[in-house]
C-alpha atoms as a PDB file:
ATOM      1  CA  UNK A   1       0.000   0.000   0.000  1.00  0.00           C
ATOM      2  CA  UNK A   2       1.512   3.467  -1.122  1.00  0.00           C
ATOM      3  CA  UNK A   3       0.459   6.564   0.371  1.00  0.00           C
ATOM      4  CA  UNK A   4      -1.851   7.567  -2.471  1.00  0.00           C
ATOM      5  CA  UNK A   5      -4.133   5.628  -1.016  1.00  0.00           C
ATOM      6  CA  UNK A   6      -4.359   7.640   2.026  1.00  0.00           C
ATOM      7  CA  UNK A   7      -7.396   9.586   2.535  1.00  0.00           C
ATOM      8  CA  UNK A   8      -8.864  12.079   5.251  1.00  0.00           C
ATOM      9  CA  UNK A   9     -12.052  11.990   6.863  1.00  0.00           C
ATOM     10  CA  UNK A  10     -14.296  14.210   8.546  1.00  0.00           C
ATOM     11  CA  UNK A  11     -12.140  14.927  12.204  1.00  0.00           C
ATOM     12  CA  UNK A  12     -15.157  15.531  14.471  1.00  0.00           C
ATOM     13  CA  UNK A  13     -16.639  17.919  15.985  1.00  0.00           C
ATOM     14  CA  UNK A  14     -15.618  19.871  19.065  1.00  0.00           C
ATOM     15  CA  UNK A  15     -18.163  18.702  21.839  1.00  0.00           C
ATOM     16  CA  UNK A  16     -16.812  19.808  25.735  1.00  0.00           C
ATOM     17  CA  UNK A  17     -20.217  18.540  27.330  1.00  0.00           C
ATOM     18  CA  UNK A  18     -18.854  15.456  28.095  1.00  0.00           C
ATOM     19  CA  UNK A  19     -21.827  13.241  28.175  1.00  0.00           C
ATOM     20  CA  UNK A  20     -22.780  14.429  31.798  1.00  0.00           C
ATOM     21  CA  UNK A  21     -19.502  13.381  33.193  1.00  0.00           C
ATOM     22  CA  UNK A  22     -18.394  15.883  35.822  1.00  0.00           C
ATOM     23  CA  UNK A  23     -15.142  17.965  34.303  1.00  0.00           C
ATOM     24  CA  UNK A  24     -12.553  16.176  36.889  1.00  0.00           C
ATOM     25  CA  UNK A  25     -14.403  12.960  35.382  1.00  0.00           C
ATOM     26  CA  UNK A  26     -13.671  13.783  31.813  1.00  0.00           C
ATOM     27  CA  UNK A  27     -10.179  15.753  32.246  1.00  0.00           C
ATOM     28  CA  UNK A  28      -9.034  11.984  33.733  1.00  0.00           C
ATOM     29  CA  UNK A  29     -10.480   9.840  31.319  1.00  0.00           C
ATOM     30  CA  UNK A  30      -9.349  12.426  27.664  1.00  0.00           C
ATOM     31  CA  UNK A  31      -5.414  12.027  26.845  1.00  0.00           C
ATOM     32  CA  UNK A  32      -3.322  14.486  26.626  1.00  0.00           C
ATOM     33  CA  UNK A  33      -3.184  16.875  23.789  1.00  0.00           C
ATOM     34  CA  UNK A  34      -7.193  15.394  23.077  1.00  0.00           C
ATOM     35  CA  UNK A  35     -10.474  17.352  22.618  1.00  0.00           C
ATOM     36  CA  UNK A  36     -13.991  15.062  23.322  1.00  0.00           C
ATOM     37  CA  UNK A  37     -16.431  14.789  20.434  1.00  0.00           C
ATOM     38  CA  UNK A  38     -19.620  12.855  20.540  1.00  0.00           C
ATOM     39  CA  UNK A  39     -19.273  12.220  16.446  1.00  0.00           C
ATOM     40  CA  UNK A  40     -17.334   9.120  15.044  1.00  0.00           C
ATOM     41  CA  UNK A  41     -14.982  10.669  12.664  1.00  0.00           C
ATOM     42  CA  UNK A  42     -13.852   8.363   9.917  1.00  0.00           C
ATOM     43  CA  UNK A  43      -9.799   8.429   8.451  1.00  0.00           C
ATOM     44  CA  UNK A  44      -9.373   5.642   6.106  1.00  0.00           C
ATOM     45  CA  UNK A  45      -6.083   3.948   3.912  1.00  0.00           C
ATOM     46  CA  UNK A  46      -7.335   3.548   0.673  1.00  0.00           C
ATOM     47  CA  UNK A  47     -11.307   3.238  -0.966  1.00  0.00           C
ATOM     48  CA  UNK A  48     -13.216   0.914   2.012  1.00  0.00           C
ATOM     49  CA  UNK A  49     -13.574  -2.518   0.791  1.00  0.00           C
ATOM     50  CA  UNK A  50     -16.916  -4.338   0.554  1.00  0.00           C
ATOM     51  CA  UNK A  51     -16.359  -7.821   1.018  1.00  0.00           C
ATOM     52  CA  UNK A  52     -19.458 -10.303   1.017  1.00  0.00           C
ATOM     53  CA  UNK A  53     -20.016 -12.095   4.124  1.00  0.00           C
ATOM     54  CA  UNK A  54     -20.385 -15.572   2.773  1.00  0.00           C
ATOM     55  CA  UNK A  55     -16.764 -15.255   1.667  1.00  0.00           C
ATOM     56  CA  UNK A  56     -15.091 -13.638   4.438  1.00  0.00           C
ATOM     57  CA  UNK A  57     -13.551 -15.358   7.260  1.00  0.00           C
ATOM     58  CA  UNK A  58     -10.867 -14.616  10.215  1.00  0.00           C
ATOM     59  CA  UNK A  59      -7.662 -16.375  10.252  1.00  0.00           C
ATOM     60  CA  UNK A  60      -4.935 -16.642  13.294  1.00  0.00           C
ATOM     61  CA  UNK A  61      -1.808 -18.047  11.648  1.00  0.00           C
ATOM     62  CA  UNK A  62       2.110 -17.602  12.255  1.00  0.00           C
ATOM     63  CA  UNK A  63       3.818 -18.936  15.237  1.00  0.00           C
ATOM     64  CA  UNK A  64       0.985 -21.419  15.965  1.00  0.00           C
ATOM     65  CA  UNK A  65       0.626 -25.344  16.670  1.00  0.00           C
ATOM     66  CA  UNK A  66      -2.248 -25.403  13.402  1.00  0.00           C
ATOM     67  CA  UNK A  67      -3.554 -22.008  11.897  1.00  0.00           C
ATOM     68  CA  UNK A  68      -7.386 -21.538  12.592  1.00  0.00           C
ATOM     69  CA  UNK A  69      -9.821 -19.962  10.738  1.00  0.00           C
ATOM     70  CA  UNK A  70     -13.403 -18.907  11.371  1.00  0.00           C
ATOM     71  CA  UNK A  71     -16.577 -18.047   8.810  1.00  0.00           C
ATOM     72  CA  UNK A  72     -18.622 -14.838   9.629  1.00  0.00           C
ATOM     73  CA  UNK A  73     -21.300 -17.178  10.810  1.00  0.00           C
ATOM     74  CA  UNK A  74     -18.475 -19.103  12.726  1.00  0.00           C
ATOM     75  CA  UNK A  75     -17.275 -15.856  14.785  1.00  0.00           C
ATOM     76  CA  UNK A  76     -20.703 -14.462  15.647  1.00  0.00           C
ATOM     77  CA  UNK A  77     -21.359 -18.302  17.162  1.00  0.00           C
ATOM     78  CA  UNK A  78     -17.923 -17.604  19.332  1.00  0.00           C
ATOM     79  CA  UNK A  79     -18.932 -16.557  23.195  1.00  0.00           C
ATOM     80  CA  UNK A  80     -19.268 -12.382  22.730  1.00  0.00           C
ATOM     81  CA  UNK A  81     -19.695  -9.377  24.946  1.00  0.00           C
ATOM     82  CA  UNK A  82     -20.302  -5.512  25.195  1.00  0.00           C
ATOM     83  CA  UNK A  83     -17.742  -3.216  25.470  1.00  0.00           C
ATOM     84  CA  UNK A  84     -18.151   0.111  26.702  1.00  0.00           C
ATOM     85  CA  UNK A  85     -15.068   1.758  25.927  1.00  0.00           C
ATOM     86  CA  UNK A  86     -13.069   5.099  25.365  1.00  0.00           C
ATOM     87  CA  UNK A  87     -11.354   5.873  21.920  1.00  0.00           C
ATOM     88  CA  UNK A  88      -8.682   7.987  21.124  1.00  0.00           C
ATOM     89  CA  UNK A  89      -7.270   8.888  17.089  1.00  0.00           C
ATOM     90  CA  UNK A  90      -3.954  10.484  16.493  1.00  0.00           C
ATOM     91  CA  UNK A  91      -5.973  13.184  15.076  1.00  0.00           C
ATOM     92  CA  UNK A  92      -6.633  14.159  18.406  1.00  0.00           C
ATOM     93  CA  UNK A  93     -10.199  13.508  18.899  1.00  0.00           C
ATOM     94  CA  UNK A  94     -11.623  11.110  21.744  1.00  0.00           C
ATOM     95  CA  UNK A  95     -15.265   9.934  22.330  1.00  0.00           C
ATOM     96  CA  UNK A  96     -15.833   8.245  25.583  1.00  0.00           C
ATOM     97  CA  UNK A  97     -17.866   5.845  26.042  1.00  0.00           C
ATOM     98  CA  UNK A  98     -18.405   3.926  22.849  1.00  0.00           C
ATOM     99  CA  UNK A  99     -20.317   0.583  22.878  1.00  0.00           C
ATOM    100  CA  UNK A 100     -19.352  -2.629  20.794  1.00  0.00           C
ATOM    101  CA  UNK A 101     -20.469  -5.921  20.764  1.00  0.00           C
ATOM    102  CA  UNK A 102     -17.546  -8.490  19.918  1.00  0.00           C
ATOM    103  CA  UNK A 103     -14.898 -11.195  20.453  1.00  0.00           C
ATOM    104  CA  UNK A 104     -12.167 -10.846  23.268  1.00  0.00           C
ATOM    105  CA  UNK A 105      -8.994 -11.600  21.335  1.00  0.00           C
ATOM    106  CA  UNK A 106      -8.575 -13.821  24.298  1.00  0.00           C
ATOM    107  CA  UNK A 107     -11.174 -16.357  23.037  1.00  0.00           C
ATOM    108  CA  UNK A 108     -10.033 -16.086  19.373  1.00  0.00           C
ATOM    109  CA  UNK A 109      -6.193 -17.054  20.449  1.00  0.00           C
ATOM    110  CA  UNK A 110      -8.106 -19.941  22.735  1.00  0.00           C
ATOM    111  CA  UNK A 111      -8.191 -21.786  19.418  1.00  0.00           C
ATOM    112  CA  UNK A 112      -4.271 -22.030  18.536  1.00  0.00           C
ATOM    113  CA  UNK A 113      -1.683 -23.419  20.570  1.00  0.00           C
ATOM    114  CA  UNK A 114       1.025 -20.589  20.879  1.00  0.00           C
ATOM    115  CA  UNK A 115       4.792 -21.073  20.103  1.00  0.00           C
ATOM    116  CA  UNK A 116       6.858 -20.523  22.835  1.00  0.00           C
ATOM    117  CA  UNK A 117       8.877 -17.679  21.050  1.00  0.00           C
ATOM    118  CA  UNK A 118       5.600 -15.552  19.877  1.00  0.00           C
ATOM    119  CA  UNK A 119       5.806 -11.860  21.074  1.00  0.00           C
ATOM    120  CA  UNK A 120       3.772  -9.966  18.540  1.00  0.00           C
ATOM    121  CA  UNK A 121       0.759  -9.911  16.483  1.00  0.00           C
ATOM    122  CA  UNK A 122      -0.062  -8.398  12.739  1.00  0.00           C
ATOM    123  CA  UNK A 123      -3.029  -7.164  12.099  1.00  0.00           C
ATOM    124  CA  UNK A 124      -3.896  -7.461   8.359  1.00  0.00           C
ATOM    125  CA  UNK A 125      -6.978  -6.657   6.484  1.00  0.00           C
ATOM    126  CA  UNK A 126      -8.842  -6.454   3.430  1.00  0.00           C
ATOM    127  CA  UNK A 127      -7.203  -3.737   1.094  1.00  0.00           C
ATOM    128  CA  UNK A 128      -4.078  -4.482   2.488  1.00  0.00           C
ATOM    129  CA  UNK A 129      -3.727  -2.032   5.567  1.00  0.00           C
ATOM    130  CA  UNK A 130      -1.538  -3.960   8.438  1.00  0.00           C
ATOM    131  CA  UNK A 131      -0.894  -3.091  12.157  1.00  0.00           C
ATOM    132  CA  UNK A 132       1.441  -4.126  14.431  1.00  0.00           C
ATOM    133  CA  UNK A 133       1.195  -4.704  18.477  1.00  0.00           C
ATOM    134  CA  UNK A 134       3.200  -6.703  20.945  1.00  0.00           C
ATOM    135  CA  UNK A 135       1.356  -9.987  21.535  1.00  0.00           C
ATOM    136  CA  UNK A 136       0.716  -8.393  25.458  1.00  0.00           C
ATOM    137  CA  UNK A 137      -0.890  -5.581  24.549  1.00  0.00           C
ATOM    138  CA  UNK A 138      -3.752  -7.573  22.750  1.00  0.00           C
ATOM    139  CA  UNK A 139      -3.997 -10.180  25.718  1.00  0.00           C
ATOM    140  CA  UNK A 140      -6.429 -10.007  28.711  1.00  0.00           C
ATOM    141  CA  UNK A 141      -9.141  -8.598  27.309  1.00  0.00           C
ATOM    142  CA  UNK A 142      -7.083  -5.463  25.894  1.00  0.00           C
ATOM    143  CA  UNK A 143      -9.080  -5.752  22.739  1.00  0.00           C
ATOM    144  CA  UNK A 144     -11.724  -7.730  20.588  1.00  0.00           C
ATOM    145  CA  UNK A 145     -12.769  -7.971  17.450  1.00  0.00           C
ATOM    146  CA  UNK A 146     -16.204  -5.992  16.857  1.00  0.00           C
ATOM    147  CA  UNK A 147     -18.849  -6.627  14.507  1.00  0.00           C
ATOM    148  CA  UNK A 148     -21.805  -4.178  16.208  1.00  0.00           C
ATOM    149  CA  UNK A 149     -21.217  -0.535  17.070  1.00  0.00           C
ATOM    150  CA  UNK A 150     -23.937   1.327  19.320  1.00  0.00           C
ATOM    151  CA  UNK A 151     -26.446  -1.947  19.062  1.00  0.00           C
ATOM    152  CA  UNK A 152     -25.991  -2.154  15.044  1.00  0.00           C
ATOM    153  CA  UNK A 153     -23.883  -4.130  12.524  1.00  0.00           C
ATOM    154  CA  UNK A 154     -20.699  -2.024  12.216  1.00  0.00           C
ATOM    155  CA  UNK A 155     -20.389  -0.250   9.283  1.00  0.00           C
ATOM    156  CA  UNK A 156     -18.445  -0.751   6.433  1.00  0.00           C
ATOM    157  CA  UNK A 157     -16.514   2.847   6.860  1.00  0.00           C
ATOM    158  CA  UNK A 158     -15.869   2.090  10.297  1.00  0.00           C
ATOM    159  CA  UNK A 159     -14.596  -1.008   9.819  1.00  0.00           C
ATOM    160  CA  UNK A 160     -17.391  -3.726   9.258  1.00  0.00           C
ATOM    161  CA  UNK A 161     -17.922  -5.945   8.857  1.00  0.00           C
ATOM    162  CA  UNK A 162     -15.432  -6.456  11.821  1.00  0.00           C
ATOM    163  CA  UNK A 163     -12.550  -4.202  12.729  1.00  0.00           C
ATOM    164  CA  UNK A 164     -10.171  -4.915  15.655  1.00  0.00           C
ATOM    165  CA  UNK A 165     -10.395  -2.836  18.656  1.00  0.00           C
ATOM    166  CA  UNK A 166      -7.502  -1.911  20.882  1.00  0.00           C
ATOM    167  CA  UNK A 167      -8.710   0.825  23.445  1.00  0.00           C
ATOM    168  CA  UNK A 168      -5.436   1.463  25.098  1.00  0.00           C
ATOM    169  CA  UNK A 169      -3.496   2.359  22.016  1.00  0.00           C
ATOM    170  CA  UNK A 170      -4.471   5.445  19.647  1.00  0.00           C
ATOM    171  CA  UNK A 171      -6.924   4.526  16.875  1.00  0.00           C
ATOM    172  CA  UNK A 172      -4.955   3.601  13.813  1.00  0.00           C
ATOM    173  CA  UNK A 173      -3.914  -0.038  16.158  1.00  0.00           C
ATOM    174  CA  UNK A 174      -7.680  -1.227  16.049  1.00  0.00           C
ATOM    175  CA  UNK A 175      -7.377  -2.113  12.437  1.00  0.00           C
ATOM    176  CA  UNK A 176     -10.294  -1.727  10.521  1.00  0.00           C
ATOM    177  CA  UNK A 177     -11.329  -4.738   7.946  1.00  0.00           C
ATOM    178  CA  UNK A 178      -9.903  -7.179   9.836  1.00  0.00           C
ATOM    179  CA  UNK A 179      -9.031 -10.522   8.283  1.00  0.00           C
ATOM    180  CA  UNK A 180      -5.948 -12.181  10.500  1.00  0.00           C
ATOM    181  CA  UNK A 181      -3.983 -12.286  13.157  1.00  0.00           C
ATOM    182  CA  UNK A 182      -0.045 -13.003  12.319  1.00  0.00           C
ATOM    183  CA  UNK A 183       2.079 -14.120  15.267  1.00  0.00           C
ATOM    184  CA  UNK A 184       5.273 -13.619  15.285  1.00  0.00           C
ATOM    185  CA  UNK A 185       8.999 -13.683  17.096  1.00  0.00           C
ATOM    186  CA  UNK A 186       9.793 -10.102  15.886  1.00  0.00           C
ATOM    187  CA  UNK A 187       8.278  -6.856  15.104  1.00  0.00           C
ATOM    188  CA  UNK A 188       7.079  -5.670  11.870  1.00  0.00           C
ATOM    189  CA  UNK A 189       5.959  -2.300  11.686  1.00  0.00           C
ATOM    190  CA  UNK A 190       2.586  -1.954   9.802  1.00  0.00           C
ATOM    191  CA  UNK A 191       1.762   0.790   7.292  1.00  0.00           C
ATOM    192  CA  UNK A 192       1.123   3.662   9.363  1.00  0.00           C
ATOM    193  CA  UNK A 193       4.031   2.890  11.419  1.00  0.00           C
ATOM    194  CA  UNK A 194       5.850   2.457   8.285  1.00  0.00           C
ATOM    195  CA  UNK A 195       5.333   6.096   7.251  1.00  0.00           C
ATOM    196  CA  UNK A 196       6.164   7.606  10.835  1.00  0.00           C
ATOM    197  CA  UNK A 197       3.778   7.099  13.263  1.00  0.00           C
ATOM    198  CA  UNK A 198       4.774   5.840  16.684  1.00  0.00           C
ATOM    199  CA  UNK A 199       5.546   1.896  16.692  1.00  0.00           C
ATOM    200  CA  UNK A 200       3.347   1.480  20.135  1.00  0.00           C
ATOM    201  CA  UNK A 201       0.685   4.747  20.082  1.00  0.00           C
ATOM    202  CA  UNK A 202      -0.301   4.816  23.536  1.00  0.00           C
ATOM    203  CA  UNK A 203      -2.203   7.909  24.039  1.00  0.00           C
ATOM    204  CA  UNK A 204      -1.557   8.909  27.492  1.00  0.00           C
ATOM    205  CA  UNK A 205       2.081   8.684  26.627  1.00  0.00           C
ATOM    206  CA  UNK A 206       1.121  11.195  22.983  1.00  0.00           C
ATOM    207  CA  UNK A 207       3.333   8.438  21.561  1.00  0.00           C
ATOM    208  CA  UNK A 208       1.653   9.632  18.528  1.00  0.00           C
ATOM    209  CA  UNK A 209       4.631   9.801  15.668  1.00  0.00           C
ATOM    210  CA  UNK A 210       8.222   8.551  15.572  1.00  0.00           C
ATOM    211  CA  UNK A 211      10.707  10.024  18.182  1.00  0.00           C
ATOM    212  CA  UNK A 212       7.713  11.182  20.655  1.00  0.00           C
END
């Protein structure tokens, strides 16, 4: 994937009511160097793909015993919860509070038998866009793989069919279009991280570009 690809969405709109937190409440909760919006601005690597559900399907593979794979009608029979969650983008807008319905990464990597020398995952998706996180930063019900957003089927823009979702780290780690999980012994850095952006992106840290 080049950087042509690259387009900018809409980057929300300022919102400082907060939802009816109280302002110590909020000022805790928003990262540094964040404003709160109640919108869900969208940023996106290239022209969102469309794929049809009877064809798509989630694979872990790498350092594992056997790779696994699940059908869409496969992962929405997988045990599943709500998440209720706070999301930061690079692009400095947060919305607390978000609500997903999906599958702790946890239960997907329940299915493989690790290798003993796996430290990180890839993220890669349809269109091409990849991630990359430490394999303990997606463990413990750090993140899950969505497939409803605020009680409906996620959106296509946003992700959908099913996006991964890493609350901890800024937005552009909960890879949208998700289609595997690649374990590995080293670090690859994905294609945002590729052009500059921080190789971890936690946003209480504003480990937002290269060098921060």
């Amino acid at each position: 994937m080049s950087e042509r690809f690259v387009t900018r969405g809409f980057v929300g709109r300022r919102d400082e009511g907060g939802g009816g937190l109280s302002g110590d409440e909020r000022r805790r909760r928003t990262p540094p160097g964040q404003y709160l919006t109640n919108d869900f601005p969208v940023l996106s690597a290239g022209p969102t793909p469309r794929t049809p559900l009877e064809s798509w399907s989630l694979r872990i593979e790498g350092l594992v015993r056997e790779p696994v794979q699940w059908s869409w009608d496969e992962l929405l029979a997988l045990p599943s919860r709500e998440y209720v969650v706070d999301i930061s983008c690079v692009t400095k807008w947060t919305h607390l509070d978000m609500r997903w319905k999906g599958v702790s990464v946890d239960t997907l990597l329940e299915g493989v038998e690790l290798d003993a020398r796996a430290a990180f995952v890839i993220a890669w998706c349809d269109g091409g866009y990849t991630t990359n996180l430490p394999l303990g930063d997606v463990l413990n019900n750090q993140a899950f793989v969505a497939y409803e957003y605020d009680g409906r089927p996620l959106a296509p823009e946003h992700g959908g069919p099913a996006r991964l979702v890493v609350p901890a780290r800024y937005f552009w780690k909960s890879a949208k279009w998700i289609r595997g999980l690649r374990v590995q012994d080293r670090d690859e850095p994905g294609f945002w991280e590729s052009l500059g952006y921080h190789n971890r992106g936690d946003q209480f840290l504003e480990e937002r570009y290269s060098g921060d």
